[in-house]
N, C-alpha and C. Protein backbone atom coordinates (compact mmCIF):
# COMPACT_ATOMS: atom_id res chain seq x y z
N UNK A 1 15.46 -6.59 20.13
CA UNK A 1 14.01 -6.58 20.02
C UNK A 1 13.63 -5.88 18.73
N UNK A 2 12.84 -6.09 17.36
CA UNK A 2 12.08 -6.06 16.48
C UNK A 2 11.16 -5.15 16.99
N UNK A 3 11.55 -3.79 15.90
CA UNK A 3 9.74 -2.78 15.91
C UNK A 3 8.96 -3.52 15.46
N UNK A 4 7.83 -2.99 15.76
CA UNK A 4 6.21 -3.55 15.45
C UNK A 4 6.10 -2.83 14.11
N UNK A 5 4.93 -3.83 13.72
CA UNK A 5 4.72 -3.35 12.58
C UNK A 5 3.49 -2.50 12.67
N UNK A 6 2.73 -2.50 13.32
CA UNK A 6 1.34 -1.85 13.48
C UNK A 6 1.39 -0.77 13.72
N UNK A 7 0.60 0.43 13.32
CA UNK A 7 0.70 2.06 13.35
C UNK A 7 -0.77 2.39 13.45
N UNK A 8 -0.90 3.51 14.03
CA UNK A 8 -2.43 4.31 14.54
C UNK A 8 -3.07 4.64 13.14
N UNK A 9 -4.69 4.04 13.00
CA UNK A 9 -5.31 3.86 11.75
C UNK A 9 -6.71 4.29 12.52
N UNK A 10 -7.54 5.06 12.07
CA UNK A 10 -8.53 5.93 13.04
C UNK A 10 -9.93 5.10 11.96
N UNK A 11 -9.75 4.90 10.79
CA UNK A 11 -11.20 4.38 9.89
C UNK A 11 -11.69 3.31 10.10
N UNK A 12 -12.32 2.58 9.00
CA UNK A 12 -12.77 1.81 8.95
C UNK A 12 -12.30 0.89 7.82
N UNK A 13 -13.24 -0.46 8.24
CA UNK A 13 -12.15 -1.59 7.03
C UNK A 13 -13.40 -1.15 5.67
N UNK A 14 -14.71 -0.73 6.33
CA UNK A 14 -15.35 -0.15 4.60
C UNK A 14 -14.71 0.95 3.66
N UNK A 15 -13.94 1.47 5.06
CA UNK A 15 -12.82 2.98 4.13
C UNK A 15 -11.38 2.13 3.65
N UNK A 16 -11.31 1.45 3.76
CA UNK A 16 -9.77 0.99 3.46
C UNK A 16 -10.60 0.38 1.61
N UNK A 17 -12.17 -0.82 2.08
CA UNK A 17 -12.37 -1.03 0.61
C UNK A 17 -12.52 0.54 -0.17
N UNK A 18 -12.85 0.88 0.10
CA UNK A 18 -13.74 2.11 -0.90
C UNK A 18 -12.32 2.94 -1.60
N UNK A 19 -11.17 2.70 -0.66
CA UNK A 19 -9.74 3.46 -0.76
C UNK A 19 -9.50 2.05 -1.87
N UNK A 20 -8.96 1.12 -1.75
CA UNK A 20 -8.41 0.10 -2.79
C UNK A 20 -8.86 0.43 -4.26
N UNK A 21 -10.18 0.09 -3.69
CA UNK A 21 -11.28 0.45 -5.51
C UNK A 21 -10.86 1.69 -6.35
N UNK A 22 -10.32 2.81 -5.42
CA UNK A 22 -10.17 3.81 -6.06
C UNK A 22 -8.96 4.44 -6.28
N UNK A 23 -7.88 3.34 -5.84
CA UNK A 23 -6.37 4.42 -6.22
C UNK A 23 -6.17 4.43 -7.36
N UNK A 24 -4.89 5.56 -7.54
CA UNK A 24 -4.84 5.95 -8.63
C UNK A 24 -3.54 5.30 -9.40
N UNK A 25 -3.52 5.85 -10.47
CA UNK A 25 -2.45 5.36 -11.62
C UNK A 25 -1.29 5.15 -11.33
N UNK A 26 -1.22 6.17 -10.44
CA UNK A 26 0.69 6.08 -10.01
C UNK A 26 0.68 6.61 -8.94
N UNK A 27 0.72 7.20 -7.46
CA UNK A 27 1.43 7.12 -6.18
C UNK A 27 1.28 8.73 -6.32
N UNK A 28 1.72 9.43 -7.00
CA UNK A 28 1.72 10.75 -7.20
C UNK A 28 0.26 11.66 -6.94
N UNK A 29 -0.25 10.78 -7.46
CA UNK A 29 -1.80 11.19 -7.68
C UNK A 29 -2.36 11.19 -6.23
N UNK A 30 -1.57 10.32 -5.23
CA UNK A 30 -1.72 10.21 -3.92
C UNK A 30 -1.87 11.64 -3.29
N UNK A 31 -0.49 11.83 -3.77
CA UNK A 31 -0.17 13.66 -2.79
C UNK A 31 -1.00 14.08 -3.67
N UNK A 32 -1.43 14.48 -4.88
CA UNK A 32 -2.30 15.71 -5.04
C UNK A 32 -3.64 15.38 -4.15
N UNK A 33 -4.03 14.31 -3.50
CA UNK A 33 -5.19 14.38 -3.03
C UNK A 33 -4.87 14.17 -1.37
N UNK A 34 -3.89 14.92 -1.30
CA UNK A 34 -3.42 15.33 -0.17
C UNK A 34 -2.72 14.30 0.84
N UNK A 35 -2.28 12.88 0.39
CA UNK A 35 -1.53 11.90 0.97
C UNK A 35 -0.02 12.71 1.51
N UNK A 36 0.69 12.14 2.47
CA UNK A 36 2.06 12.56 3.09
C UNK A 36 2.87 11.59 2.02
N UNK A 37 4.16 11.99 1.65
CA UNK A 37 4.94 10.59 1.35
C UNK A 37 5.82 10.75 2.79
N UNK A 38 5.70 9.43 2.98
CA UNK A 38 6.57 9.14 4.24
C UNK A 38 7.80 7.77 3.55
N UNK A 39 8.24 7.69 2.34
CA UNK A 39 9.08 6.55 1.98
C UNK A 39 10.17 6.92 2.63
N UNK A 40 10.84 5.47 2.52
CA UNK A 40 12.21 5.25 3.05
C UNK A 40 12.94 5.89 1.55
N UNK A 41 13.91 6.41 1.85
CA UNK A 41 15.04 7.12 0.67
C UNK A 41 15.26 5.86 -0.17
N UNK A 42 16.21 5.02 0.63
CA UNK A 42 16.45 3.81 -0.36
C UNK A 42 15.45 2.91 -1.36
N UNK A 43 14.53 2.81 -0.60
CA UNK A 43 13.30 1.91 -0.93
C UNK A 43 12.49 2.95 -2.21
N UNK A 44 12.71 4.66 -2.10
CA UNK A 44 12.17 5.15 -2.96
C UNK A 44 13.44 5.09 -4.89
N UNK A 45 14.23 5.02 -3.98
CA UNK A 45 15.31 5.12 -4.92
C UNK A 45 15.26 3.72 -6.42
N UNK A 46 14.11 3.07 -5.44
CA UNK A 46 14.11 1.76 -6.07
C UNK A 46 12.55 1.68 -7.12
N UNK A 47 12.04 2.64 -6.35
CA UNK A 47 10.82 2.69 -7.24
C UNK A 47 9.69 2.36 -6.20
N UNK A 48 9.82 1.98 -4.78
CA UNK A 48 8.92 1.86 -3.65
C UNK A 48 8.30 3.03 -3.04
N UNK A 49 7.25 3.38 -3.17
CA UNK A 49 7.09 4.61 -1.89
C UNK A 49 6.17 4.75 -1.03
N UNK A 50 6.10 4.84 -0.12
CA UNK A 50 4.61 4.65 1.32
C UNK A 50 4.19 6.33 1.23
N UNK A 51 2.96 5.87 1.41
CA UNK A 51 2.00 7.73 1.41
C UNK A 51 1.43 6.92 2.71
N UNK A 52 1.04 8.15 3.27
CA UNK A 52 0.14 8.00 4.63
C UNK A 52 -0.93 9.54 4.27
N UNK A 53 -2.22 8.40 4.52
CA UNK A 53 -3.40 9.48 4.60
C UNK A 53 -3.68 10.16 6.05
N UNK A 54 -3.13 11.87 6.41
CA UNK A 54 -3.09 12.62 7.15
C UNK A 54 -4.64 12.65 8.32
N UNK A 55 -5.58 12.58 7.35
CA UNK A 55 -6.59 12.16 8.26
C UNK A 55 -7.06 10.78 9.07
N UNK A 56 -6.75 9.87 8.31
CA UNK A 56 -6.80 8.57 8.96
C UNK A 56 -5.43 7.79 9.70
N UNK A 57 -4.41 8.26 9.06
CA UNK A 57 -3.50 7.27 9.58
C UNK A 57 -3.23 6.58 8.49
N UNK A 58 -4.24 6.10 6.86
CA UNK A 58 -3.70 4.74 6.48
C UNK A 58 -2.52 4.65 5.85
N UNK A 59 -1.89 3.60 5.70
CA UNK A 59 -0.38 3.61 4.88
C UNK A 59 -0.62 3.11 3.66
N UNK A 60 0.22 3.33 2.49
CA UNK A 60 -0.42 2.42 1.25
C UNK A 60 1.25 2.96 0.67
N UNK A 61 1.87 1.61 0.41
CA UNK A 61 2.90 1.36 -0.52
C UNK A 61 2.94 1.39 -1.97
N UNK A 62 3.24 1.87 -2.37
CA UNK A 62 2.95 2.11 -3.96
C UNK A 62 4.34 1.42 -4.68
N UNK A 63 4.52 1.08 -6.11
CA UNK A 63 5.59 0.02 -6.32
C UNK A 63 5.28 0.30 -7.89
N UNK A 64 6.48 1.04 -8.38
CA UNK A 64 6.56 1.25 -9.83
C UNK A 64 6.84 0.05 -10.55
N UNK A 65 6.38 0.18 -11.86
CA UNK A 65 6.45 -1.26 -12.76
C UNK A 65 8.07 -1.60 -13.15
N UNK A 66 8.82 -2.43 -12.99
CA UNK A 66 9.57 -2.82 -13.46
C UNK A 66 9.61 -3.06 -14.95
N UNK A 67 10.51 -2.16 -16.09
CA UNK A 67 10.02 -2.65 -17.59
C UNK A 67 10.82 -3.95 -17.69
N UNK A 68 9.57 -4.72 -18.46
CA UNK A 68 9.90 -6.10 -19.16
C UNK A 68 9.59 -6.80 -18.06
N UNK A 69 9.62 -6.77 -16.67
CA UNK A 69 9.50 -7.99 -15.65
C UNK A 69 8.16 -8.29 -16.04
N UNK A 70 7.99 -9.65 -15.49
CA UNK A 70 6.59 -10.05 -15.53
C UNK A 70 6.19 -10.03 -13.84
N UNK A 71 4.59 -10.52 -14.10
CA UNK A 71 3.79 -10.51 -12.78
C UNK A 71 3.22 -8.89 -12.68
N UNK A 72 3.39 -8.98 -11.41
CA UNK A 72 2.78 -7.76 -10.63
C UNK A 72 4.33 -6.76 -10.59
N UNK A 73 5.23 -7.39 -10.34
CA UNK A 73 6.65 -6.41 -11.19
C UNK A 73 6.62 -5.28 -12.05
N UNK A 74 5.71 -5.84 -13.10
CA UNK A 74 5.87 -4.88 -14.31
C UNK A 74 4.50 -4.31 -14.57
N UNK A 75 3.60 -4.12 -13.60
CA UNK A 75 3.01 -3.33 -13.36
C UNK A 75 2.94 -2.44 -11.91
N UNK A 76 2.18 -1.10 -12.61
CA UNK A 76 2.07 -0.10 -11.71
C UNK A 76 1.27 -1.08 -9.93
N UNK A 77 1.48 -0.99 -9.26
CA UNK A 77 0.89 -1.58 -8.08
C UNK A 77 0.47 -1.14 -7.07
N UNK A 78 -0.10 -1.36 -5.63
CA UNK A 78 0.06 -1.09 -4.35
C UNK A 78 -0.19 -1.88 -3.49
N UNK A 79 0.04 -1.69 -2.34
CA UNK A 79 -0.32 -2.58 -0.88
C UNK A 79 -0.41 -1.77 0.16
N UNK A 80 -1.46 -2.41 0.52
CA UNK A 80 -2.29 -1.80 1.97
C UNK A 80 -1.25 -2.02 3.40
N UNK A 81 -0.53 -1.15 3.82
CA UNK A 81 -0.28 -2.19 5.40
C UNK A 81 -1.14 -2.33 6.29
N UNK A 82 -1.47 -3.46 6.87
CA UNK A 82 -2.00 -3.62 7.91
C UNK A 82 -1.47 -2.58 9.17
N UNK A 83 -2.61 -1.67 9.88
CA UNK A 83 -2.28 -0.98 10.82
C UNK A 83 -2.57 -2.41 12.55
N UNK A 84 -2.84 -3.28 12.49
CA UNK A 84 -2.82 -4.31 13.08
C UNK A 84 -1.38 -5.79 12.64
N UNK A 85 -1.21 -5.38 11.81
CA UNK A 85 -0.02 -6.06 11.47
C UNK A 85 1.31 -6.93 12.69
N UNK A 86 0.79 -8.09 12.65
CA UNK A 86 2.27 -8.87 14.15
C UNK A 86 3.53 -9.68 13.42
N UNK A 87 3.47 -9.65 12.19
CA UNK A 87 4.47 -10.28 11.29
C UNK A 87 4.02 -10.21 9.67
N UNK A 88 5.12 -10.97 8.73
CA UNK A 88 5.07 -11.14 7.23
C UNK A 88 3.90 -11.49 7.06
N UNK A 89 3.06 -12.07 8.11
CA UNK A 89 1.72 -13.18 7.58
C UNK A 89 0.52 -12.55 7.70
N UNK A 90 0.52 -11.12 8.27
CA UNK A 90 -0.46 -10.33 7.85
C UNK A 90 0.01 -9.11 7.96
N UNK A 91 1.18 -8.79 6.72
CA UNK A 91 1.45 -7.34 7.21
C UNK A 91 0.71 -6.54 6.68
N UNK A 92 0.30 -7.18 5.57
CA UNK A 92 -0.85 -6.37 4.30
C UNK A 92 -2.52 -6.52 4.81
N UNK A 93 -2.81 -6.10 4.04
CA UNK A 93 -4.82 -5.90 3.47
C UNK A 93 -5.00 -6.34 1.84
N UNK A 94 -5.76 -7.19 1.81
CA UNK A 94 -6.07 -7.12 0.61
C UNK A 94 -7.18 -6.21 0.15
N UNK A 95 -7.57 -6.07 -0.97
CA UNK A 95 -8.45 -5.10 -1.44
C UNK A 95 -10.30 -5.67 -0.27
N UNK A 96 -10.41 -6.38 0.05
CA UNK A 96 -11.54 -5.98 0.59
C UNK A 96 -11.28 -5.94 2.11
N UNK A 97 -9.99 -5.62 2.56
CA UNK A 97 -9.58 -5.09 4.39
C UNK A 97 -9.28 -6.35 4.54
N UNK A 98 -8.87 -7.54 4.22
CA UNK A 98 -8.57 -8.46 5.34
C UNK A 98 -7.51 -8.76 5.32
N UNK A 99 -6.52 -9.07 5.81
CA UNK A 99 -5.01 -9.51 6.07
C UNK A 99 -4.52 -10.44 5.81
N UNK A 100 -3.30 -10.23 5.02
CA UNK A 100 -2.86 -11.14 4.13
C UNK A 100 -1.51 -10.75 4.74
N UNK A 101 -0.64 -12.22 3.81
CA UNK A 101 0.71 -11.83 3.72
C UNK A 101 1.33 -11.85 3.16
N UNK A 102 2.48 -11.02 3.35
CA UNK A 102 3.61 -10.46 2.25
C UNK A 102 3.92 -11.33 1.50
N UNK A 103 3.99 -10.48 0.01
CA UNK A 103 3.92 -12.03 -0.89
C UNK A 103 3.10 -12.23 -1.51
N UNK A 104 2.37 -12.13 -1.01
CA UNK A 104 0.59 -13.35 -1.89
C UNK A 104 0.10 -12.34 -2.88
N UNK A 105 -0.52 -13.36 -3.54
CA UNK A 105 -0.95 -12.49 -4.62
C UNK A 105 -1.91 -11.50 -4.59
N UNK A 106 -3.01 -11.59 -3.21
CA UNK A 106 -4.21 -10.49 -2.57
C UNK A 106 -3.48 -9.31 -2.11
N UNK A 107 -2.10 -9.37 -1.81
CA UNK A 107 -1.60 -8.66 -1.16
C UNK A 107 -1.47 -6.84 -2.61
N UNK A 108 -1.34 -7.68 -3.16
CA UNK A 108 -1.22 -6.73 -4.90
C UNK A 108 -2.20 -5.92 -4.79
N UNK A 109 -2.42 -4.81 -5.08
CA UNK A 109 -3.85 -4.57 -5.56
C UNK A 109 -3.62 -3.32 -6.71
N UNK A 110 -3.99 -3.77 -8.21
CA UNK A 110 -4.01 -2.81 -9.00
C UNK A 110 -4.78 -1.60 -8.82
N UNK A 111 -4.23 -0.33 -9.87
CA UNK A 111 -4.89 0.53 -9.65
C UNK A 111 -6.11 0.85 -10.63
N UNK A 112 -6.79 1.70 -9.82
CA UNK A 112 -8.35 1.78 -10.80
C UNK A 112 -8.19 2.16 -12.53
N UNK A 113 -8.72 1.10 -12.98
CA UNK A 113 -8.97 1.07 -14.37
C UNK A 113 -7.59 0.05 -15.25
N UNK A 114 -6.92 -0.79 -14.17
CA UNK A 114 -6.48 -1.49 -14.51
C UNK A 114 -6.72 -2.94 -14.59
């Protein structure tokens, strides 16, 4: 039997937009504004890392640029998980809360001032 993907998320989908619009440059900037990192070791080892916001619950994957790759690779990135999430086909949020899936290009969401 397969864990779920869905985890306890206490806000709202206007707090998840208002959160997209405003992350920051790099993942780091997360914890100074008081995010948990909760990454997997390996997955951080790679340049992946999940913060979880302590008051809400939300998760947000952060994904260092690959140099020289193209796309969304070789830039700084993130993705929302869906705290409702039942598979790949909506594990994400795109920047205005709605559920997407892994993969797609909504699923991306640059950071502010990019």
């Amino acid at each position: 039997m397969s864990k779920g993907l869905s985890y306890k998320y206490t806000g709202t989908k206007g707090y998840i937009i208002n959160t997209a619009a405003s992350l920051p440059k790099t993942g780091d900037e997360l914890l100074k504004k008081g995010w948990t990192d909760i990454s997997n070791p390996h997955q951080a080892e790679h340049g992946s890392y999940t913060y979880k916001e302590p008051g809400t619950g939300l998760r947000i994957r952060y994904d260092e640029p690959v140099p020289g790759a193209p796309g969304f690779a070789g830039k700084d990135h993130y993705h929302i998980l869906n705290p409702n999430a039942t598979s790949k086909k909506d594990m994400y949020l795109d920047k205005d809360g709605n559920p997407v899936q892994r993969g797609s290009k909504a699923s991306h969401i640059l950071p502010k001032g990019d």
